[in-house]
Protein backbone atom coordinates (compact mmCIF):
# COMPACT_ATOMS: atom_id res chain seq x y z
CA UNK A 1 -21.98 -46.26 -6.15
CA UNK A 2 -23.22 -43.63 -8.46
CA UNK A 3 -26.97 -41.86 -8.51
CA UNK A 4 -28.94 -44.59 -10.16
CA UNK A 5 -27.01 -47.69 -8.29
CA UNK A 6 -28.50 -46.08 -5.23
CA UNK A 7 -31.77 -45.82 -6.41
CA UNK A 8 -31.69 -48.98 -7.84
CA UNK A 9 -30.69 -50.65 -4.61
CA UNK A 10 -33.95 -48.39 -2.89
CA UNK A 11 -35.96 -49.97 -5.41
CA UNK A 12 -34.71 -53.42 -4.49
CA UNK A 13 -35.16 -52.81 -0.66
CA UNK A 14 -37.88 -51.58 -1.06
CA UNK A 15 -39.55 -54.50 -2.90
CA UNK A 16 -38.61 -56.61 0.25
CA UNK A 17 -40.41 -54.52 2.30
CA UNK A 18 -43.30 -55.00 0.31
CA UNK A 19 -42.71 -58.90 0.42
CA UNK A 20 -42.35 -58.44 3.81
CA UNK A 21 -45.93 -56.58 4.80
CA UNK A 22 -47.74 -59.46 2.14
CA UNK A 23 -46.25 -62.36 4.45
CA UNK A 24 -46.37 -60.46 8.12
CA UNK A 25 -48.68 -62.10 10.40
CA UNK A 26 -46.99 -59.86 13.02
CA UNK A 27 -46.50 -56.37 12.29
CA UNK A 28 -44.95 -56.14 16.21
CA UNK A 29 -42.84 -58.93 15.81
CA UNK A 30 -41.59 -57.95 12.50
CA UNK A 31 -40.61 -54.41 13.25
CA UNK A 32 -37.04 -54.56 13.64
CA UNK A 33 -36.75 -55.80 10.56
CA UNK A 34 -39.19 -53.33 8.52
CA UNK A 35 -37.47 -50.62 10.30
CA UNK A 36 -33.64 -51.56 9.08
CA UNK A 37 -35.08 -52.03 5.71
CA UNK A 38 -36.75 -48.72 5.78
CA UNK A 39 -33.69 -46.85 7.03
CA UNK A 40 -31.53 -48.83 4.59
CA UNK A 41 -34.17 -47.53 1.74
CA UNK A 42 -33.87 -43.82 2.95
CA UNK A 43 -30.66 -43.88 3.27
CA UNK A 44 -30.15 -44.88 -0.81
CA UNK A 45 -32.89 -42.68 -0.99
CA UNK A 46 -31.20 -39.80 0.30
CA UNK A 47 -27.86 -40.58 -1.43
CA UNK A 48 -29.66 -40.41 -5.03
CA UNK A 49 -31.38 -37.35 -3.65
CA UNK A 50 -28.30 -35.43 -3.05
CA UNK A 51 -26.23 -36.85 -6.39
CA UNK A 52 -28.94 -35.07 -8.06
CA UNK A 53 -29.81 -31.88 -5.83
CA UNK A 54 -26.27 -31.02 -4.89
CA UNK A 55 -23.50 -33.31 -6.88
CA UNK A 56 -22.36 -35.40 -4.05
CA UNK A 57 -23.46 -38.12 -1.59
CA UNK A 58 -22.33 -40.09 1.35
CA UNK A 59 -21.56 -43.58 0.48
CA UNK A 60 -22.39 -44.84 4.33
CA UNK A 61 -25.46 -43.21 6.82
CA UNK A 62 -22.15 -42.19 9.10
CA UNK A 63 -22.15 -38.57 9.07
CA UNK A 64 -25.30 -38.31 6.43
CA UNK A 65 -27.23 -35.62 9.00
CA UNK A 66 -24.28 -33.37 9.10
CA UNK A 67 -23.97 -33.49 5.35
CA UNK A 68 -27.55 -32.81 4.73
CA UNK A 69 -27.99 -29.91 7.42
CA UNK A 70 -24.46 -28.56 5.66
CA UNK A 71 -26.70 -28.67 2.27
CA UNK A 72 -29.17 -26.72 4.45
CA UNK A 73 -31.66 -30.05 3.96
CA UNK A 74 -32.28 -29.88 7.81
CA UNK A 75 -36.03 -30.85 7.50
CA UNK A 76 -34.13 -34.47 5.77
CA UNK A 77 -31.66 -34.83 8.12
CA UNK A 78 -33.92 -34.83 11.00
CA UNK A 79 -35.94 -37.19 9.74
CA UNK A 80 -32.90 -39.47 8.68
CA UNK A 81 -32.04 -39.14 13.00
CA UNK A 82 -35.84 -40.21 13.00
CA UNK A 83 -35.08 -43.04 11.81
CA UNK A 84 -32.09 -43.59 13.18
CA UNK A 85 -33.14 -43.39 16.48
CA UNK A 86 -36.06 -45.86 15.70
CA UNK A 87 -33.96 -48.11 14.06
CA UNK A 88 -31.95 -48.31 17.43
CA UNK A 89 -35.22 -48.45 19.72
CA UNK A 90 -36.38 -51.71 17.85
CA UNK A 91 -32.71 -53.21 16.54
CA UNK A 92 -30.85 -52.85 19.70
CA UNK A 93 -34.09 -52.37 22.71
CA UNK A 94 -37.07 -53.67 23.77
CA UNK A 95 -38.95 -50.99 21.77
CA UNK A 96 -41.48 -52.76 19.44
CA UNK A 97 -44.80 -51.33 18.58
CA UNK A 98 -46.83 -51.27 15.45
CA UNK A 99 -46.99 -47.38 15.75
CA UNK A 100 -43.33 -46.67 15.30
CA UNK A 101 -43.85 -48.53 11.68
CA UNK A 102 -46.46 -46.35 10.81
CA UNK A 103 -43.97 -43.79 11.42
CA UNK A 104 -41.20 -44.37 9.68
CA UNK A 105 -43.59 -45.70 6.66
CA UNK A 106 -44.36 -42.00 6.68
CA UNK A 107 -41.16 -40.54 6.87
CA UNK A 108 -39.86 -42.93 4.44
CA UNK A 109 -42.89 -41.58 2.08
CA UNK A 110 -41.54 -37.90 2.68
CA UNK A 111 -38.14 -38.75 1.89
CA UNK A 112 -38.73 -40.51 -1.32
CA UNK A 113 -40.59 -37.54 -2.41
CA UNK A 114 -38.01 -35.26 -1.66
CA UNK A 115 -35.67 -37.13 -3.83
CA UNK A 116 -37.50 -37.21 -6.48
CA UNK A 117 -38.43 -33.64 -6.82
């Protein structure tokens, strides 16, 4: 996928987030769900960032911390493991809080800056 697939396919994600906080009666119950779509947005987010910055991307999130911290985009990359990490606290645990979507709504707001400078 080249630069603007990737931010097209933020752009879409990130619309179904949007959907998703209009219909939420349940922010707790919901936030596996807004957390994959937030790390799937970042992570297009990210890709489009780096086409742009540096010429190259990662096509999957597998290895997409080493690639940024090799970029020297370490401040990125650890929130990318941010998320990560969340994304495994609410997808795969027990882990559910309102909180932790406040959080990665932030980082995800950092992020999208950064690729657009």
């Amino acid at each position: 996928m080249n630069a603007n697939g990737h931010l097209e396919k933020a752009r879409a994600l990130k619309g179904t987030l949007e959907t998703v906080f209009q219909s939420s009666t349940d922010i707790e119950r919901d936030a596996p769900a807004i957390v994959e779509l937030i790390y799937g947005i970042a992570f297009h987010l990210i890709a489009y960032g780096t086409e742009l910055k540096y010429g190259q991307h990662k096509d999957t999130h597998v290895g997409l911390p080493r690639l940024l911290r090799q970029l020297d985009e370490d401040r990125i990359a650890d929130m990318f493991d941010d998320l990560d990490r969340y994304r495994a606290g609410r997808w795969y645990g027990g882990r559910w809080n309102g909180q932790v979507v406040d959080d990665c709504r932030r980082i995800l707001s950092e992020i999208e800056k950064w690729a657009k400078e």
